[in-house]
C-alpha atoms as a PDB file:
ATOM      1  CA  UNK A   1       6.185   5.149  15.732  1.00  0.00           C
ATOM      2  CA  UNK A   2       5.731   3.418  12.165  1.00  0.00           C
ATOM      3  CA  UNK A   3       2.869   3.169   9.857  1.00  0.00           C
ATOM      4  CA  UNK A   4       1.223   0.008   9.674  1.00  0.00           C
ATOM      5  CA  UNK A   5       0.487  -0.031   5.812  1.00  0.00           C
ATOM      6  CA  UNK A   6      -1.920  -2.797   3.896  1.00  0.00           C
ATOM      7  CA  UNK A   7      -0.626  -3.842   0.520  1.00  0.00           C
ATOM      8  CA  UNK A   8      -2.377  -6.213  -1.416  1.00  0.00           C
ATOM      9  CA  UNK A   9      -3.148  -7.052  -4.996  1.00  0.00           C
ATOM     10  CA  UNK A  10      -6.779  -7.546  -5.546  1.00  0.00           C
ATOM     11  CA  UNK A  11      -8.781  -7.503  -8.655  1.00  0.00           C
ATOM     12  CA  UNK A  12     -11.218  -5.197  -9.495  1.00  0.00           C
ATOM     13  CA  UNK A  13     -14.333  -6.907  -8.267  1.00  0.00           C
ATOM     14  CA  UNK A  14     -12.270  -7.398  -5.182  1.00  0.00           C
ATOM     15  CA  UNK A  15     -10.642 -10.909  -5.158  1.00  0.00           C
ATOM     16  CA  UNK A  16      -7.814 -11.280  -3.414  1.00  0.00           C
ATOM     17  CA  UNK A  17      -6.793 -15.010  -4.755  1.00  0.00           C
ATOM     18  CA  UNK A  18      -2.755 -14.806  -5.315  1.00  0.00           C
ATOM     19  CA  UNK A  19      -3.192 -16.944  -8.108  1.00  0.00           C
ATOM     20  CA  UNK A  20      -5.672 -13.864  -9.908  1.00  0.00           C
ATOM     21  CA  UNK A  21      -2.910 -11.105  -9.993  1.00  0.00           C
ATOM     22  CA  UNK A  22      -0.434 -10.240 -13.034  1.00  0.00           C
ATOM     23  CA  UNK A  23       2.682 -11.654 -12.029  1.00  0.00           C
ATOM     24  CA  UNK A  24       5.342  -9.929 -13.875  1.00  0.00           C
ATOM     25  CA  UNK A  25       8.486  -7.436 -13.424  1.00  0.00           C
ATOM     26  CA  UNK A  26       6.533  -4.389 -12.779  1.00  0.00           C
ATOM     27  CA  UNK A  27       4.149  -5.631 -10.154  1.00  0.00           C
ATOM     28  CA  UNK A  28       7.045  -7.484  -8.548  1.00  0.00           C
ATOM     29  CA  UNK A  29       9.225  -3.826  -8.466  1.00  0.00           C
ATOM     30  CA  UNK A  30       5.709  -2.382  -6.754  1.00  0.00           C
ATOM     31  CA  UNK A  31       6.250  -5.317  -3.152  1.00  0.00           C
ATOM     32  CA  UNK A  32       9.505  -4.742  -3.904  1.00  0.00           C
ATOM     33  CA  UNK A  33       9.915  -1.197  -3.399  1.00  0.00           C
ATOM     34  CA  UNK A  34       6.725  -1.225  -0.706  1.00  0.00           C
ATOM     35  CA  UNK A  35       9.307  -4.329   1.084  1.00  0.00           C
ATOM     36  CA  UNK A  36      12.237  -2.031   1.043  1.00  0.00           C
ATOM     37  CA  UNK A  37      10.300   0.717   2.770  1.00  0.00           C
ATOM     38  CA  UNK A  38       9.548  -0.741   5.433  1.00  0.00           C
ATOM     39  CA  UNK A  39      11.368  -2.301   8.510  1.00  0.00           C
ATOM     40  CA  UNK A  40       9.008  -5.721   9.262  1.00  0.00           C
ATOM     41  CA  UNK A  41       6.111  -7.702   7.806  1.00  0.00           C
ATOM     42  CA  UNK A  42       3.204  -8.832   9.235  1.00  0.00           C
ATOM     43  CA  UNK A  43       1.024 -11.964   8.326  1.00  0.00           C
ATOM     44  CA  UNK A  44      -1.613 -14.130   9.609  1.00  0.00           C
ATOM     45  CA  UNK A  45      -0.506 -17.861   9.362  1.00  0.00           C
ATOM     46  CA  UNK A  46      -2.014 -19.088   6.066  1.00  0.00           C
ATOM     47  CA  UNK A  47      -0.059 -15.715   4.280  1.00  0.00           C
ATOM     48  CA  UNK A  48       3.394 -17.224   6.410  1.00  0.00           C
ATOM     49  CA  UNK A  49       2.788 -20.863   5.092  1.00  0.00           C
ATOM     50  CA  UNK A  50       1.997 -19.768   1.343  1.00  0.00           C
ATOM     51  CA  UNK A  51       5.656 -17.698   1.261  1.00  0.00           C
ATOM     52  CA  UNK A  52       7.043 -20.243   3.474  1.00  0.00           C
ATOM     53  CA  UNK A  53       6.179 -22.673   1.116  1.00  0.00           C
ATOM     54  CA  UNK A  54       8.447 -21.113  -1.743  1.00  0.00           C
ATOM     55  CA  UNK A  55      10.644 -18.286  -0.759  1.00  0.00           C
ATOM     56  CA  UNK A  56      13.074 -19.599   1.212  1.00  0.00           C
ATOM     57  CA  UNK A  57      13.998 -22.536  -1.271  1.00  0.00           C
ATOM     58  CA  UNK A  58      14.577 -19.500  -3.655  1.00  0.00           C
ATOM     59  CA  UNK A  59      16.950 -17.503  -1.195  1.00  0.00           C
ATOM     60  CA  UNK A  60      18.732 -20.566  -0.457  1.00  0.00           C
ATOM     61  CA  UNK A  61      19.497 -21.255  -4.684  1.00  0.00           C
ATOM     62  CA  UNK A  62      17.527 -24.532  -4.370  1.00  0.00           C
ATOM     63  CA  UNK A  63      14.222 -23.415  -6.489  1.00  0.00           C
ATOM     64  CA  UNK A  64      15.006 -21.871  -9.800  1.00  0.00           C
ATOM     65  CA  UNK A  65      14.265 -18.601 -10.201  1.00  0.00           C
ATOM     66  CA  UNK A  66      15.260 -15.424 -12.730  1.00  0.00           C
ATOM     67  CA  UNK A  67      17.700 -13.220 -10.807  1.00  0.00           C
ATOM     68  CA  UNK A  68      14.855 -10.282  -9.688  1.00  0.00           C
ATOM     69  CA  UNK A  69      13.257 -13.160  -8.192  1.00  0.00           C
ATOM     70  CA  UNK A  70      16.281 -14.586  -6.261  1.00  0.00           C
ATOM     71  CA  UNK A  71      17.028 -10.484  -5.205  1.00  0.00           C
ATOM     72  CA  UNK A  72      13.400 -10.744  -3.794  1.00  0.00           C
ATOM     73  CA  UNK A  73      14.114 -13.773  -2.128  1.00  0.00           C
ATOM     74  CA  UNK A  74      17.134 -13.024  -0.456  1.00  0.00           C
ATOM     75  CA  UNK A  75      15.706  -9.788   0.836  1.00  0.00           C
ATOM     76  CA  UNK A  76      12.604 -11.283   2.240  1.00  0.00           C
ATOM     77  CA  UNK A  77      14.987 -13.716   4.519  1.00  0.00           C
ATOM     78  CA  UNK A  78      16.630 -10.777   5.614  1.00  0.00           C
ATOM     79  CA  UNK A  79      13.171  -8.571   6.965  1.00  0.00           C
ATOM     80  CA  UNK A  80      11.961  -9.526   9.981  1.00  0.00           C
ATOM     81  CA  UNK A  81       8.445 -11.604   9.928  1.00  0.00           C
ATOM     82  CA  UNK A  82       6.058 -11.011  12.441  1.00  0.00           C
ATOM     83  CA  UNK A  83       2.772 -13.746  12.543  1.00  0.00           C
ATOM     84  CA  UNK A  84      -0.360 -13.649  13.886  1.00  0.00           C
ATOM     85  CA  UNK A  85      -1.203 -17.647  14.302  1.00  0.00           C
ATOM     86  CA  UNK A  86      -3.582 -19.266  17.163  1.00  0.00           C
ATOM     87  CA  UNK A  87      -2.739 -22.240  15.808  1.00  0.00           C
ATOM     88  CA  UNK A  88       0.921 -22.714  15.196  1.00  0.00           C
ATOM     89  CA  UNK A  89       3.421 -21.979  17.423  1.00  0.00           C
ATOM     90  CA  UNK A  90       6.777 -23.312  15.844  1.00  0.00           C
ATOM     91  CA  UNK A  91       8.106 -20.409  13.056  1.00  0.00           C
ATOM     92  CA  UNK A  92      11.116 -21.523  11.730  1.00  0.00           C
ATOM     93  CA  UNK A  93      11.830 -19.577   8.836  1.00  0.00           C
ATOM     94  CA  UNK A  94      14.838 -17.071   9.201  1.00  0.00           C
ATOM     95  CA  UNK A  95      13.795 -13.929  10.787  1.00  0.00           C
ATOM     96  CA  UNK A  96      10.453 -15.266  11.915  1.00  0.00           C
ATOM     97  CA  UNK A  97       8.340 -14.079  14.896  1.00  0.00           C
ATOM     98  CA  UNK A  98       5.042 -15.569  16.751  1.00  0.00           C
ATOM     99  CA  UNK A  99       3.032 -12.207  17.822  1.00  0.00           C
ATOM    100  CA  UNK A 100       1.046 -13.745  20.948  1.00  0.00           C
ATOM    101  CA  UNK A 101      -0.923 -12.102  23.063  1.00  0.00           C
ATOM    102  CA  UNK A 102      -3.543  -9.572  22.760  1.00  0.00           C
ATOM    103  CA  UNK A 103      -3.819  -8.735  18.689  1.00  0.00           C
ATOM    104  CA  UNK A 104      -4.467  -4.653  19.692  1.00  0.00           C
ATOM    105  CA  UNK A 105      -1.876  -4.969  21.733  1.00  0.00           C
ATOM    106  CA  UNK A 106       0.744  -6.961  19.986  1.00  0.00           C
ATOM    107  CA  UNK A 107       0.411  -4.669  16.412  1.00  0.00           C
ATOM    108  CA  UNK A 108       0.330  -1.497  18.357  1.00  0.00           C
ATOM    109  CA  UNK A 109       3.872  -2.402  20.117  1.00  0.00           C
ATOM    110  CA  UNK A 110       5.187  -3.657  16.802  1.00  0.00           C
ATOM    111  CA  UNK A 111       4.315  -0.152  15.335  1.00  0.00           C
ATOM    112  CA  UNK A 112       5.978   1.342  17.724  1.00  0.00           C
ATOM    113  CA  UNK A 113       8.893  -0.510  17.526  1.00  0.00           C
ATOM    114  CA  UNK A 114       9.601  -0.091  14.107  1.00  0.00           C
ATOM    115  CA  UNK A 115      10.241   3.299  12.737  1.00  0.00           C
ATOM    116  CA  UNK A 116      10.477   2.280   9.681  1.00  0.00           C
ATOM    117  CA  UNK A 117       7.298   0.964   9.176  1.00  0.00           C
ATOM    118  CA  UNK A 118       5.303  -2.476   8.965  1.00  0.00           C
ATOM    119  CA  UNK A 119       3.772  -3.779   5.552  1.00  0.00           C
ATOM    120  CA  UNK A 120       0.941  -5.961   6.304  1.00  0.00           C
ATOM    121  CA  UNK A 121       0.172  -8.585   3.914  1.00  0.00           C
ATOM    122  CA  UNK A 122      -3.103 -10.715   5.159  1.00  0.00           C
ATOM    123  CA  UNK A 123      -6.574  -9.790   4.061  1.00  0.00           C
ATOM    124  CA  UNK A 124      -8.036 -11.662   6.698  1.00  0.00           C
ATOM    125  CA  UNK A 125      -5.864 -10.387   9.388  1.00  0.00           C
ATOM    126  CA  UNK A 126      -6.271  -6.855   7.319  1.00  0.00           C
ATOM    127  CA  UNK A 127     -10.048  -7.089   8.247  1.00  0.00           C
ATOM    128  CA  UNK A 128      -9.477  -7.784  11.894  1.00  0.00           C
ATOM    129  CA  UNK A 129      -6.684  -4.879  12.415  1.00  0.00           C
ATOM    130  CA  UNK A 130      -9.038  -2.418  10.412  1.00  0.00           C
ATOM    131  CA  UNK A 131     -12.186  -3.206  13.438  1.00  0.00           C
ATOM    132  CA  UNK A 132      -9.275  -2.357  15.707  1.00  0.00           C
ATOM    133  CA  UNK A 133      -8.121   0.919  13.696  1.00  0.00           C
ATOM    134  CA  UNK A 134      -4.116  -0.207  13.282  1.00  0.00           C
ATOM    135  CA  UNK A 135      -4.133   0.193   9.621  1.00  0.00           C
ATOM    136  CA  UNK A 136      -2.539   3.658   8.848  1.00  0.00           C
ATOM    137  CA  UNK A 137      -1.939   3.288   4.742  1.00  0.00           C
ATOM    138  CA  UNK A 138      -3.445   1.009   1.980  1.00  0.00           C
ATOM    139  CA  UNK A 139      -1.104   0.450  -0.690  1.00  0.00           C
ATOM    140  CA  UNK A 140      -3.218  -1.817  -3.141  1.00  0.00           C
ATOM    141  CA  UNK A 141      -2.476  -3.203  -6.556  1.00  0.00           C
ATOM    142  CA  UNK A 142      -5.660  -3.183  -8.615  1.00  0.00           C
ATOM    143  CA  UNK A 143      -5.254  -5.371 -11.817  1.00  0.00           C
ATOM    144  CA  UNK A 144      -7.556  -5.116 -14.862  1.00  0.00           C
ATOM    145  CA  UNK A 145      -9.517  -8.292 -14.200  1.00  0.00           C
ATOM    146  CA  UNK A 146     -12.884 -10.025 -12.519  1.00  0.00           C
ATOM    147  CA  UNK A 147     -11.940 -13.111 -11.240  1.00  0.00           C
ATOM    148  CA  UNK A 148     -15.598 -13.427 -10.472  1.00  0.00           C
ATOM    149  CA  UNK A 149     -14.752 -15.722  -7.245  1.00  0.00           C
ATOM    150  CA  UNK A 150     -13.329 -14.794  -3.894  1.00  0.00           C
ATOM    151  CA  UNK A 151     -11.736 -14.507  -1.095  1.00  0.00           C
ATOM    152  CA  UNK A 152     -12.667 -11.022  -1.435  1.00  0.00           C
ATOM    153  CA  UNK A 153     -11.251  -7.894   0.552  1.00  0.00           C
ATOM    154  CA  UNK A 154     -13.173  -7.516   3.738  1.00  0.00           C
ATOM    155  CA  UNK A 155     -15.381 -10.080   3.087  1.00  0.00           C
ATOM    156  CA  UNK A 156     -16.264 -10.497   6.706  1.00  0.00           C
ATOM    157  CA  UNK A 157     -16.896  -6.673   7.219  1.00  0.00           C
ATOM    158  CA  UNK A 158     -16.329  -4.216   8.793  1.00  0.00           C
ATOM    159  CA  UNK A 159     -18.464  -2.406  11.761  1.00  0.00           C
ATOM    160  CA  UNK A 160     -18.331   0.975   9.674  1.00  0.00           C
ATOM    161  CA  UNK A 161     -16.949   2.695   6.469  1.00  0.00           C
ATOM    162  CA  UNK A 162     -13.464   4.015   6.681  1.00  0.00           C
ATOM    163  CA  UNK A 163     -12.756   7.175   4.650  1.00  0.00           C
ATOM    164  CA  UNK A 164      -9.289   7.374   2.846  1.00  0.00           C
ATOM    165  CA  UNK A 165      -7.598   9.789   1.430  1.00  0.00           C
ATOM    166  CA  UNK A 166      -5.834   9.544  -2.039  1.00  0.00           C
ATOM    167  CA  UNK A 167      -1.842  10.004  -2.064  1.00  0.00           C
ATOM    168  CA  UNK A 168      -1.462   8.952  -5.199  1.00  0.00           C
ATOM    169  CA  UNK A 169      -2.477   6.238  -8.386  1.00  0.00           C
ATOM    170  CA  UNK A 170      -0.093   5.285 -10.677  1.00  0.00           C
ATOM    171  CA  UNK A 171      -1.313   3.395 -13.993  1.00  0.00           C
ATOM    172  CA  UNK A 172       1.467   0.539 -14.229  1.00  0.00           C
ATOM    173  CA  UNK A 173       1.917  -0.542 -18.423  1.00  0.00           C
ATOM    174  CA  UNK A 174       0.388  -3.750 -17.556  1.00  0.00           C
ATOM    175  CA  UNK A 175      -3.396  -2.156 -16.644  1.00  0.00           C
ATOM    176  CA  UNK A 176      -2.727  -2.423 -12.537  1.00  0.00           C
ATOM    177  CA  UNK A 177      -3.302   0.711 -10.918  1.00  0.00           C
ATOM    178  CA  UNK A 178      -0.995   1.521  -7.806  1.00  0.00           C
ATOM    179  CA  UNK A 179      -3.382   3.071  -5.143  1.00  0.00           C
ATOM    180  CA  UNK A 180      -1.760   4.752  -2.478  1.00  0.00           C
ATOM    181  CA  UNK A 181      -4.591   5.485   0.401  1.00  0.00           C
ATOM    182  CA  UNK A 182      -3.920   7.198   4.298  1.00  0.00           C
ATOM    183  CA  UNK A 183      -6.858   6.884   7.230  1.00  0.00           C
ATOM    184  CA  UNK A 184      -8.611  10.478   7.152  1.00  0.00           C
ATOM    185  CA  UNK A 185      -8.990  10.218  10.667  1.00  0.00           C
END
């Protein structure tokens, strides 16, 4: 059976707006490496459409894009992409996957169908699989900022505290701070 692992980039008072993060060649190698690691993805729908939106045009050469980029691209065609959606049903992005059914259910067969691992991506849907206790690792990128605005990380909350143990933090050059957590269960 495979980890299901949360990695997110988040600020430090907690937003977790795409638009807040540092975007540059050392946060990118971070997903990167945390993509490579594991076998599948998993999103809710509004994650799907955002990389939907833009990835695809860049593996296909018809968005411009420096060559890490395009590498990025190209391997994020290739993983397989599992969604959590109520509301769409049609996923036609290459490698794409409607998870139906019962969410507990669904994630837990996913796990163990995937040795390798799946790297969840989807604060929202990272709030629901915590209540269910699916999430195995938290890989988060904290950046040196305070957006001051939201979403924020488990903003809907959770029925309890969850203790974590520390694998590791790595200070990138750019201020982020590569926490690596594990459930103490």
């Amino acid at each position: 059976m495979g980890l299901l692992t949360f990695g997110l980039n988040l600020t430090l008072d907690g937003c977790v707006d795409h638009r807040e993060g540092i975007a540059d060649d050392e946060t990118h190698a971070f997903f990167t490496r945390l993509m490579d690691e594991g076998g599948a993805v998993l999103w809710g729908r509004v994650t799907y459409e955002m990389m939907e939106s833009y990835w695809p045009a860049v593996a296909r050469g018809d968005e411009k894009a420096p060559p890490a980029l395009h590498e990025w691209a190209v391997k994020l065609e290739a993983k397989p992409k599992y969604v959590v959606s109520s509301t769409r049903k049609d996923f036609p992005w290459t490698n794409s996957h409607h998870l139906v059914g019962d969410l507990r259910e669904g994630v837990q067969k996913l796990k163990d169908a995937t040795p390798a691992g799946v790297l969840l991506g989807s604060g929202t849907l990272a709030t629901e699989l915590d209540r269910l206790d699916l999430i195995d690792e938290y890989r988060l990128l904290v950046h040196p900022r305070i957006a001051g605005h939201g979403p924020t990380l488990y903003q809907g909350g959770l029925p309890g505290t969850r203790q974590l143990a520390l694998l590791s933090a790595q200070p990138l050059r750019n201020g982020a701070v590569a926490m690596h957590y594990r459930r103490a269960r």
